[in-house]
N, C-alpha and C. Protein backbone atom coordinates (compact mmCIF):
# COMPACT_ATOMS: atom_id res chain seq x y z
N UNK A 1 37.88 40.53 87.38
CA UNK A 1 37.85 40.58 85.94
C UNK A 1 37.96 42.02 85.44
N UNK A 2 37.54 42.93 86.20
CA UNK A 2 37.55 44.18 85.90
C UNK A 2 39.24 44.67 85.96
N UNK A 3 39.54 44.40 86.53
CA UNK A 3 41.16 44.68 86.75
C UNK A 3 41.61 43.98 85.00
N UNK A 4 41.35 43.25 84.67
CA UNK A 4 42.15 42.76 83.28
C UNK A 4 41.92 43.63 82.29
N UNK A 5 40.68 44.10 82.50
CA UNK A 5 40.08 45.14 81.29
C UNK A 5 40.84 46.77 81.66
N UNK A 6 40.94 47.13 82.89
CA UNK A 6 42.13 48.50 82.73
C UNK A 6 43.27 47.84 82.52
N UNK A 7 43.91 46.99 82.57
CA UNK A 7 45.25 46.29 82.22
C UNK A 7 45.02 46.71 80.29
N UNK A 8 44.62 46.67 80.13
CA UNK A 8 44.82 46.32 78.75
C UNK A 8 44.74 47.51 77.76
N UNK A 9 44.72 48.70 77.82
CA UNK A 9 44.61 50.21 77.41
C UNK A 9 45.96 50.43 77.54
N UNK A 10 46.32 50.04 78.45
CA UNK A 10 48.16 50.52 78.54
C UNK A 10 49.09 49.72 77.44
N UNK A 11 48.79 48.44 77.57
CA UNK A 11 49.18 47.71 77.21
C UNK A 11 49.21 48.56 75.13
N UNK A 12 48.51 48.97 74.98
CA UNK A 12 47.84 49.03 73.80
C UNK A 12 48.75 50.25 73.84
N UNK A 13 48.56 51.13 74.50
CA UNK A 13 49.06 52.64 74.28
C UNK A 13 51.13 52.11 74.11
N UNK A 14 50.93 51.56 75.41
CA UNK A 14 52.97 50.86 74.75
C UNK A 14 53.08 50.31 73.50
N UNK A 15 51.83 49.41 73.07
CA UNK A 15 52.18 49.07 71.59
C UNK A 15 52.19 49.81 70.88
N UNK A 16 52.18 50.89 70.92
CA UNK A 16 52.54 52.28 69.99
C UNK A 16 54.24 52.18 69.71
N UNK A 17 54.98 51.71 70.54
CA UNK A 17 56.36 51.56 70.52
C UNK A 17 56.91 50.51 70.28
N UNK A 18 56.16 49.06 70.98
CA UNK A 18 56.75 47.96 70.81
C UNK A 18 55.23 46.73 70.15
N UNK A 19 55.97 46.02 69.54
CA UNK A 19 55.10 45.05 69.27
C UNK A 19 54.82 44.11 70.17
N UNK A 20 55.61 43.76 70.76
CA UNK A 20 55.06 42.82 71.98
C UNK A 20 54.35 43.15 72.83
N UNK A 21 53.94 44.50 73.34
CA UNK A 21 53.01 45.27 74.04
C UNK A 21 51.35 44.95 73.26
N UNK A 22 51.95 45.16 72.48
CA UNK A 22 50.57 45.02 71.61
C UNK A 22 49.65 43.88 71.28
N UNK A 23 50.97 42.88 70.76
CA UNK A 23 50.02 41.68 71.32
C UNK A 23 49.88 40.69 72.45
N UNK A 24 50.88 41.59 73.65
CA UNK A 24 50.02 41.50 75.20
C UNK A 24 48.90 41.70 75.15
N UNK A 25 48.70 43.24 74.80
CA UNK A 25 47.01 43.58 74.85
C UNK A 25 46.20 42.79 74.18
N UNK A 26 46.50 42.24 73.13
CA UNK A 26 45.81 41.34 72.40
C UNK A 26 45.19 40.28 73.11
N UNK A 27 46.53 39.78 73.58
CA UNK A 27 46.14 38.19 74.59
C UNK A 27 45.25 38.52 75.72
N UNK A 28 45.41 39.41 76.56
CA UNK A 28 44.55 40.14 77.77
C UNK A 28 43.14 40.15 77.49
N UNK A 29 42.55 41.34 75.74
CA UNK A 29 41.91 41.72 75.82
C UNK A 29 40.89 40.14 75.20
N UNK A 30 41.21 39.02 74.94
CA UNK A 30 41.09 38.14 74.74
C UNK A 30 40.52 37.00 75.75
N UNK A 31 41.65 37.13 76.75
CA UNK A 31 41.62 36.43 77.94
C UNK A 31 40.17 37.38 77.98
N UNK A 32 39.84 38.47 78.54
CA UNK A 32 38.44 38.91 78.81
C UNK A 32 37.40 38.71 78.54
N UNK A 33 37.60 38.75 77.22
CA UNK A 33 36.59 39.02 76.38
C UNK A 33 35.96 37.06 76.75
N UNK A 34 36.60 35.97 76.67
CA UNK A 34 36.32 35.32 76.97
C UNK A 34 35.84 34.58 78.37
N UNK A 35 36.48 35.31 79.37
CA UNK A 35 35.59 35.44 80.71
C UNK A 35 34.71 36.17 81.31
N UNK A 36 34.35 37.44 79.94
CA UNK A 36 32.96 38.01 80.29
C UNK A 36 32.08 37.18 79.46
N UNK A 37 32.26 36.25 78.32
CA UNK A 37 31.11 35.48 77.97
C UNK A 37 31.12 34.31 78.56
N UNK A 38 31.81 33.92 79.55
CA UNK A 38 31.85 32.51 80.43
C UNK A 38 30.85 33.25 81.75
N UNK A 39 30.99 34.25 82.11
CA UNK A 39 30.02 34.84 83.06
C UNK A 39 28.64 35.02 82.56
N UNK A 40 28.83 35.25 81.37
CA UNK A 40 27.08 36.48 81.06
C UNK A 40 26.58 35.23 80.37
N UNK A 41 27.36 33.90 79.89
CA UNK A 41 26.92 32.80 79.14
C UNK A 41 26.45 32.91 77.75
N UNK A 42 26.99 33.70 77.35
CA UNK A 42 26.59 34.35 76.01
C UNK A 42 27.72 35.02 75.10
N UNK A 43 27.79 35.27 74.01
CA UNK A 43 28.37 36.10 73.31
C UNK A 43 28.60 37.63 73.73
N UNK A 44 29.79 38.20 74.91
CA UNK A 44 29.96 39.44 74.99
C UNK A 44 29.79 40.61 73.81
N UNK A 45 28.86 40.24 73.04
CA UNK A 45 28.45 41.46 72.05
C UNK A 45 27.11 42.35 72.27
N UNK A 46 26.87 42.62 73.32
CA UNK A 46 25.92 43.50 73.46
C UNK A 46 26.30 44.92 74.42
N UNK A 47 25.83 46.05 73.74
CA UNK A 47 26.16 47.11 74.84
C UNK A 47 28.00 47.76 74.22
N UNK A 48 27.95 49.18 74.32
CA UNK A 48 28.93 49.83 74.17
C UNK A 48 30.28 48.77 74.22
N UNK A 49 30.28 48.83 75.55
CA UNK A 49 31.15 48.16 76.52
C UNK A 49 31.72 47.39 76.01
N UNK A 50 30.83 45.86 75.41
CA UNK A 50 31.92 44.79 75.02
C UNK A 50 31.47 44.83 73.39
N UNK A 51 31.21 45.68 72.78
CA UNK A 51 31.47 45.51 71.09
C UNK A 51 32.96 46.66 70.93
N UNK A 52 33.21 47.47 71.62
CA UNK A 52 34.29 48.13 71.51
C UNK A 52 35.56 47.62 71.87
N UNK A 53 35.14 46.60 73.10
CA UNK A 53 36.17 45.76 73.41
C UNK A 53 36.19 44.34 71.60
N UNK A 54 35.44 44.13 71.46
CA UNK A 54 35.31 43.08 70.61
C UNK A 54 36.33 43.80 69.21
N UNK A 55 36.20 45.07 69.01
CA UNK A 55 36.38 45.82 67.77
C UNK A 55 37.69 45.81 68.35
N UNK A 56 38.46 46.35 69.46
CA UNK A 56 39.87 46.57 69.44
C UNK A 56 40.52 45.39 69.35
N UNK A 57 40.02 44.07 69.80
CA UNK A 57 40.69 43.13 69.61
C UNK A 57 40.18 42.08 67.96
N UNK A 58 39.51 42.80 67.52
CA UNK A 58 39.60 42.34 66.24
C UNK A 58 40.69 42.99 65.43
N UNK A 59 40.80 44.43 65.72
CA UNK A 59 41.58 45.21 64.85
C UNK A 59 43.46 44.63 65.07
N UNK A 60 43.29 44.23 65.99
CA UNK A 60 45.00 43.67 66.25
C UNK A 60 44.77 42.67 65.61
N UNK A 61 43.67 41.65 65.70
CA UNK A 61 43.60 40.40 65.10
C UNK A 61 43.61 39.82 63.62
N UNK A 62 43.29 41.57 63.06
CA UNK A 62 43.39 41.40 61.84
C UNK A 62 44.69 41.31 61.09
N UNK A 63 45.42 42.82 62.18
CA UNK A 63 46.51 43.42 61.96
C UNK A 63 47.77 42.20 61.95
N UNK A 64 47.63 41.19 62.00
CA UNK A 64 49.04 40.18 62.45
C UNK A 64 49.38 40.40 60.70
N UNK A 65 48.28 39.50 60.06
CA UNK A 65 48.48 38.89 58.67
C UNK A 65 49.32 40.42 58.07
N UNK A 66 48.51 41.35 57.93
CA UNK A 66 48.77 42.60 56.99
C UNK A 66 50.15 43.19 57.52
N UNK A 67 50.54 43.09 59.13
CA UNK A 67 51.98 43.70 59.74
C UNK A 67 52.76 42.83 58.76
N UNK A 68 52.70 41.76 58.43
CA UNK A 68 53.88 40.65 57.85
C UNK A 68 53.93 41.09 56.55
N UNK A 69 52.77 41.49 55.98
CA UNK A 69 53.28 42.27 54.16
C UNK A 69 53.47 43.36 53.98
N UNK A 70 53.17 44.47 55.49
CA UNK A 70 53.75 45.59 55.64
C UNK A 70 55.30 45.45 55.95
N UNK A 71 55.77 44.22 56.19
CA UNK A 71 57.47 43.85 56.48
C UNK A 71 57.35 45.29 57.68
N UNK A 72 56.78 45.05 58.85
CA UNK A 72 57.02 45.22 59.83
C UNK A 72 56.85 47.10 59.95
N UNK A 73 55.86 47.49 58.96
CA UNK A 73 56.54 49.51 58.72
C UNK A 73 55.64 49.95 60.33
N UNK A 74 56.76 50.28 60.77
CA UNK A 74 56.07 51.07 62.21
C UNK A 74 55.16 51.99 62.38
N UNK A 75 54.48 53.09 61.57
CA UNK A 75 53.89 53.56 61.20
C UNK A 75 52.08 52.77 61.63
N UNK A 76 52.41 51.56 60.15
CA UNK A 76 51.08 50.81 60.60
C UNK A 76 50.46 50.72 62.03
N UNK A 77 51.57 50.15 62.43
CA UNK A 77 51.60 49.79 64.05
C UNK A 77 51.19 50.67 64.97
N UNK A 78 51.45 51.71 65.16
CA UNK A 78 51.81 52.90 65.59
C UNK A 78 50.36 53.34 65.79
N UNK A 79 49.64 53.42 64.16
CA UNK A 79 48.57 54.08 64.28
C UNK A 79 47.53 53.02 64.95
N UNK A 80 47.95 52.05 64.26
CA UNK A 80 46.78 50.97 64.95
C UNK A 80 46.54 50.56 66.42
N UNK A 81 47.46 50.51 67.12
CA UNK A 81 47.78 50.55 68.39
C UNK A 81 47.10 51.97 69.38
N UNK A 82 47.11 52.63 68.22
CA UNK A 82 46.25 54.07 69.02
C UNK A 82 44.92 53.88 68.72
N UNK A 83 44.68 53.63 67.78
CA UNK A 83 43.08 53.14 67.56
C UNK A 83 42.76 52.26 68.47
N UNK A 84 43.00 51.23 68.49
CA UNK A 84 43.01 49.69 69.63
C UNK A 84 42.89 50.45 70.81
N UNK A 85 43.84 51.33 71.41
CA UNK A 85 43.78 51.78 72.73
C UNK A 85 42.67 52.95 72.95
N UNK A 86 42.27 53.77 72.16
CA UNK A 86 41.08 54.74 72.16
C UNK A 86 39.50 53.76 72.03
N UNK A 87 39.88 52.78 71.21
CA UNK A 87 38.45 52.21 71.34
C UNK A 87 38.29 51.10 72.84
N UNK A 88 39.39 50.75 73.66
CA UNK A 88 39.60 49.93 74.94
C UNK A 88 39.30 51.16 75.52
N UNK A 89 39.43 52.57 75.84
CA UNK A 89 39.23 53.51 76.36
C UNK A 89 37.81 53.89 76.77
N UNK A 90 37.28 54.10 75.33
CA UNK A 90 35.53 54.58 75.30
C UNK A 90 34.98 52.98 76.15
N UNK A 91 35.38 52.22 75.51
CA UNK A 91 34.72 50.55 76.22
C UNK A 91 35.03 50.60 78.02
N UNK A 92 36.07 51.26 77.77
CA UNK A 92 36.21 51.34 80.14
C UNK A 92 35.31 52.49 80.39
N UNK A 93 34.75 53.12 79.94
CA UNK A 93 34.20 54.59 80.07
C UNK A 93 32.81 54.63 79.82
N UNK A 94 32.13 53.14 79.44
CA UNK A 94 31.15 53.08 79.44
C UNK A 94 30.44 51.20 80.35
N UNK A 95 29.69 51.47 80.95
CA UNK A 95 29.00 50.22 81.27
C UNK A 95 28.66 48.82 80.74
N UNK A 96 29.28 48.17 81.47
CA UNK A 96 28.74 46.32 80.97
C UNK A 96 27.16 46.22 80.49
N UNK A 97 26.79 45.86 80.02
CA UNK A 97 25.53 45.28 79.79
C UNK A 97 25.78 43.75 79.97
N UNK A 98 24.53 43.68 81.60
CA UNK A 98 24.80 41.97 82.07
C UNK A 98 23.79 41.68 82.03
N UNK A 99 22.61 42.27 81.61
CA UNK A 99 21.52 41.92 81.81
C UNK A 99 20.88 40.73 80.48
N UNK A 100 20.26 39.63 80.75
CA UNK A 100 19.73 38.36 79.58
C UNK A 100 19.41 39.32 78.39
N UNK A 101 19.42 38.71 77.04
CA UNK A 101 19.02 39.25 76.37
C UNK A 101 17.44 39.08 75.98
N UNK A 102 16.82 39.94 75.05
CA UNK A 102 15.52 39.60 74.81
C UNK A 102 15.57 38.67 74.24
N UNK A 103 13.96 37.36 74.16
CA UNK A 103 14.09 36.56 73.37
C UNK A 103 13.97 37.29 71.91
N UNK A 104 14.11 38.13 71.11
CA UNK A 104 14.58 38.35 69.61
C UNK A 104 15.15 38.15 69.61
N UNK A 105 16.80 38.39 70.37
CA UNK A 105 18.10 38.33 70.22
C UNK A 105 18.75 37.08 70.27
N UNK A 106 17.87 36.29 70.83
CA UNK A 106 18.90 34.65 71.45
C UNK A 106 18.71 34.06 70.51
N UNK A 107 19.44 34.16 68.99
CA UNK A 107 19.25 33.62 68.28
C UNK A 107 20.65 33.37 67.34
N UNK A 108 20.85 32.09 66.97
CA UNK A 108 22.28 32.30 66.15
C UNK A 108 22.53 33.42 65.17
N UNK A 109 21.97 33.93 64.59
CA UNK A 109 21.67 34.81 63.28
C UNK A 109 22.18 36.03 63.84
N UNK A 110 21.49 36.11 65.26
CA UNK A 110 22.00 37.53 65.94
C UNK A 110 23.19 37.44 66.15
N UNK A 111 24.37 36.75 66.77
CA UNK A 111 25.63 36.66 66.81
C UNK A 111 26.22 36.57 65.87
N UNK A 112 25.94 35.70 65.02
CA UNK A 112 26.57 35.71 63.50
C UNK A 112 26.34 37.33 63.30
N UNK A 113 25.61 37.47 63.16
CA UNK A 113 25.47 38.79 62.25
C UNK A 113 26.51 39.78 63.18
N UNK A 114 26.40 40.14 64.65
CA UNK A 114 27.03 41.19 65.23
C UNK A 114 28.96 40.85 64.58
N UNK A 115 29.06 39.27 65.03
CA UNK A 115 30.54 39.14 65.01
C UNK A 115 31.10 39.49 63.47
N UNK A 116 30.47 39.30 62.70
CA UNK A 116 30.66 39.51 61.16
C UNK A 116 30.63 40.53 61.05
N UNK A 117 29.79 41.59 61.23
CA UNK A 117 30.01 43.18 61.16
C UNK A 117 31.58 43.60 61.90
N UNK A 118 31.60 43.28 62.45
CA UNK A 118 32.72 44.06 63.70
C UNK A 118 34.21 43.37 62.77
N UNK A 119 34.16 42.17 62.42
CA UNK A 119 35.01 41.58 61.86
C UNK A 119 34.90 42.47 60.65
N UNK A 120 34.08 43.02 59.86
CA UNK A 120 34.13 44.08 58.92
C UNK A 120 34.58 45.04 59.16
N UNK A 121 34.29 45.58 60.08
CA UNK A 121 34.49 47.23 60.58
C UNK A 121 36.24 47.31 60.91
N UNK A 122 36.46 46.29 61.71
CA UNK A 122 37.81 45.92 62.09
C UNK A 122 38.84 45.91 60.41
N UNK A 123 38.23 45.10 59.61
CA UNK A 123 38.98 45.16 58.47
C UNK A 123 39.02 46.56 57.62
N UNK A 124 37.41 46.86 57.90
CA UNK A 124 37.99 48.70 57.32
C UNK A 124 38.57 49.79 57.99
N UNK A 125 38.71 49.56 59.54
CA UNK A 125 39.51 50.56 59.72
C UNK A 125 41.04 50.10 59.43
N UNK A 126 41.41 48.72 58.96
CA UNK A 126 42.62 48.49 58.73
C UNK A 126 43.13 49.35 57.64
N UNK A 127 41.95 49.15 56.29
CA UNK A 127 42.64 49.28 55.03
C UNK A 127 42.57 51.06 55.15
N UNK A 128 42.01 51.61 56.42
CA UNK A 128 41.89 52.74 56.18
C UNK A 128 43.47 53.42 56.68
N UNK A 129 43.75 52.27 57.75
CA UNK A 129 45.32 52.74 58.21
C UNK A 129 46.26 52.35 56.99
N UNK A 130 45.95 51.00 56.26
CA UNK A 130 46.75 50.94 55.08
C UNK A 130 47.37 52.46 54.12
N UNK A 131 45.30 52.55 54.08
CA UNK A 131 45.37 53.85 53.29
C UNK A 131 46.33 54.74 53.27
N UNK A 132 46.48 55.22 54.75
CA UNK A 132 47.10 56.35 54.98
C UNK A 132 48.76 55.83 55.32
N UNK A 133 48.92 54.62 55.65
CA UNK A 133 50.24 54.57 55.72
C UNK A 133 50.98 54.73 53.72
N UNK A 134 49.94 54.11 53.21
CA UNK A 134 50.37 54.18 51.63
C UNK A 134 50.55 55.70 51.41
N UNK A 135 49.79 56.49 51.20
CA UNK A 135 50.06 57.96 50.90
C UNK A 135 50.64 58.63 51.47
N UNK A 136 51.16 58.18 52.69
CA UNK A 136 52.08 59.38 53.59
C UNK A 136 53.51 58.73 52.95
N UNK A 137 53.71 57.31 52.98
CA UNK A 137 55.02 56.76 52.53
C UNK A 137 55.36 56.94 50.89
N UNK A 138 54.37 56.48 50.12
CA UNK A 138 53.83 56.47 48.85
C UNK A 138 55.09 54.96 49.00
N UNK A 139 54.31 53.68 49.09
CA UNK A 139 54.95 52.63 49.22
C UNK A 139 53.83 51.99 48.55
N UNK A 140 54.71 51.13 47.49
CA UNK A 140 53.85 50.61 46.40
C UNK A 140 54.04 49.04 46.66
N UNK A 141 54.23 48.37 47.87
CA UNK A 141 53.60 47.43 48.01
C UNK A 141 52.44 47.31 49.12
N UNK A 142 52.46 48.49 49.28
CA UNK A 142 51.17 48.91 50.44
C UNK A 142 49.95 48.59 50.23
N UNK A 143 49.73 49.14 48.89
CA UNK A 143 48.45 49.03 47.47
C UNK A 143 47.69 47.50 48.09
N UNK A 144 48.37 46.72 47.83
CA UNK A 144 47.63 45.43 47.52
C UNK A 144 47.10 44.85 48.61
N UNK A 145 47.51 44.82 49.72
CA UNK A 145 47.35 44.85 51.45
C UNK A 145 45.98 45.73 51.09
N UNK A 146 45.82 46.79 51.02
CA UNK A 146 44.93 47.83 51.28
C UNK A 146 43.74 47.14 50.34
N UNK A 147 43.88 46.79 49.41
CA UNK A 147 42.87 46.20 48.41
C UNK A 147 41.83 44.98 49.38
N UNK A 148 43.36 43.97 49.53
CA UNK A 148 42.67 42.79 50.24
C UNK A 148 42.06 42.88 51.78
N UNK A 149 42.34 43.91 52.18
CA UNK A 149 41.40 44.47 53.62
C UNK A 149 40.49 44.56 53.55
N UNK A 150 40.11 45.41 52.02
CA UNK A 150 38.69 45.87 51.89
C UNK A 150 37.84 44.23 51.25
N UNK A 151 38.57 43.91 50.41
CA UNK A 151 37.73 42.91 49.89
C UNK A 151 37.28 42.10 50.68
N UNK A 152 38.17 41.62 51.79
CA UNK A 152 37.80 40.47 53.45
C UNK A 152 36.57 41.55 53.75
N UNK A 153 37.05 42.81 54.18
CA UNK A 153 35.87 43.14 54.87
C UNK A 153 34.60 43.26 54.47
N UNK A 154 34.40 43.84 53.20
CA UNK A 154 33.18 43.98 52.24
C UNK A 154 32.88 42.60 52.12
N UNK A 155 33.46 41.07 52.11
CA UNK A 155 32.91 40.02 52.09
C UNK A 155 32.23 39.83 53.48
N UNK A 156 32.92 39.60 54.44
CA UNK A 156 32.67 39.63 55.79
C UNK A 156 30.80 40.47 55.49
N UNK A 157 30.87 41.40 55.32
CA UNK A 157 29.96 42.72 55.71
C UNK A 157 28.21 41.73 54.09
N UNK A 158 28.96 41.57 53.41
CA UNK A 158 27.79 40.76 52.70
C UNK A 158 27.10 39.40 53.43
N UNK A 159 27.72 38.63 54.12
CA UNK A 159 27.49 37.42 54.59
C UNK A 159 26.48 37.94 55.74
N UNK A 160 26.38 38.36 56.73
CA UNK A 160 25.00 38.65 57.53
C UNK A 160 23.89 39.75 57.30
C-alpha cells in the first residue's frame, strides 16, 4: 500500500502539464485513501499523514466542477496540481498514525467535523487559486467561480 502513496506525487507533479495525470493521481490517491481506512477500520483522518493526503485529494475533487467554468484555463490547473503534489509530499514525509483512536474521538461528530473542515479548506484554497488566476488574467468570468468556492466552503466550514 505504501508503494500507491509514492505513486501518486508524480502523478500530481505531471498534472502540472496534462489533465489526465492529474486525475490519475486523483483515482490513486483515492484508491488509498480508501485502503488505509479498510486497514485502520476507521476514517483515515487522523495524523499529518492522512489529512494531507485527504486535503490533496479533496482539492482535485473540488477542482473537476470549477475546471469546466474555467473552460479548461491551464493556469488553474497548473497551480493546483502543484499544490495537490506539495501537500502528497509533506503527507510521504511524515508518519501514518495506526494507532486506535481515543474513546473522545470514536464518535460520528468527530469525522463529520474533520471531513467538513478539509472539504472547506480544500474549497478555499480553490477560490484562492481562482483568485489569482482572475487577477493575473483579469478574466471576468473567473469572478463568479471564485465567489461560489468561497460560499461552498464557508458553508461546508459552518455545518461542524
Amino acid at each position: 500500500m505504501i508503494i500507491v502513496s509514492y505513486a501518486i506525487f508524480p502523478l500530481y507533479l505531471l498534472g502540472i502539464f496534462y489533465r489526465r495525470f492529474l486525475y490519475g493521481g486523483f483515482a490513486l490517491q483515492t484508491v488509498y485513501l480508501i485502503l488505509r481506512g479498510v486497514e485502520l477500520g476507521r476514517i483515515p483522518l487522523v495524523g499529518v499523514h492522512d489529512t494531507l493526503n485527504f486535503l490533496s485529494a479533496s482539492l482535485v475533487a473540488f477542482s473537476i466542477p470549477f475546471n469546466k467554468s474555467m473552460k479548461g484555463k491551464k493556469a488553474f490547473l497548473s497551480i493546483l496540481s502543484g499544490m495537490a503534489c506539495v501537500f502528497s509530499i509533506f503527507a510521504l514525509s511524515s508518519e501514518p498514525y495506526s494507532t486506535p483512536l481515543p474513546p473522545v474521538l470514536r464518535t460520528y461528530w468527530f469525522e463529520l467535523h474533520v471531513i467538513l473542515s478539509f472539504f472547506s479548506y480544500a474549497l478555499f484554497g480553490i477560490s484562492a487559486i481562482l483568485g489569482i488566476v482572475y487577477l493575473k488574467d483579469t478574466l471576468p468570468e473567473g469572478r463568479d467561480p471564485l465567489y461560489k468556492a468561497v460560499l461552498i466552503g464557508y458553508s461546508f466550514f459552518l455545518f461542524p
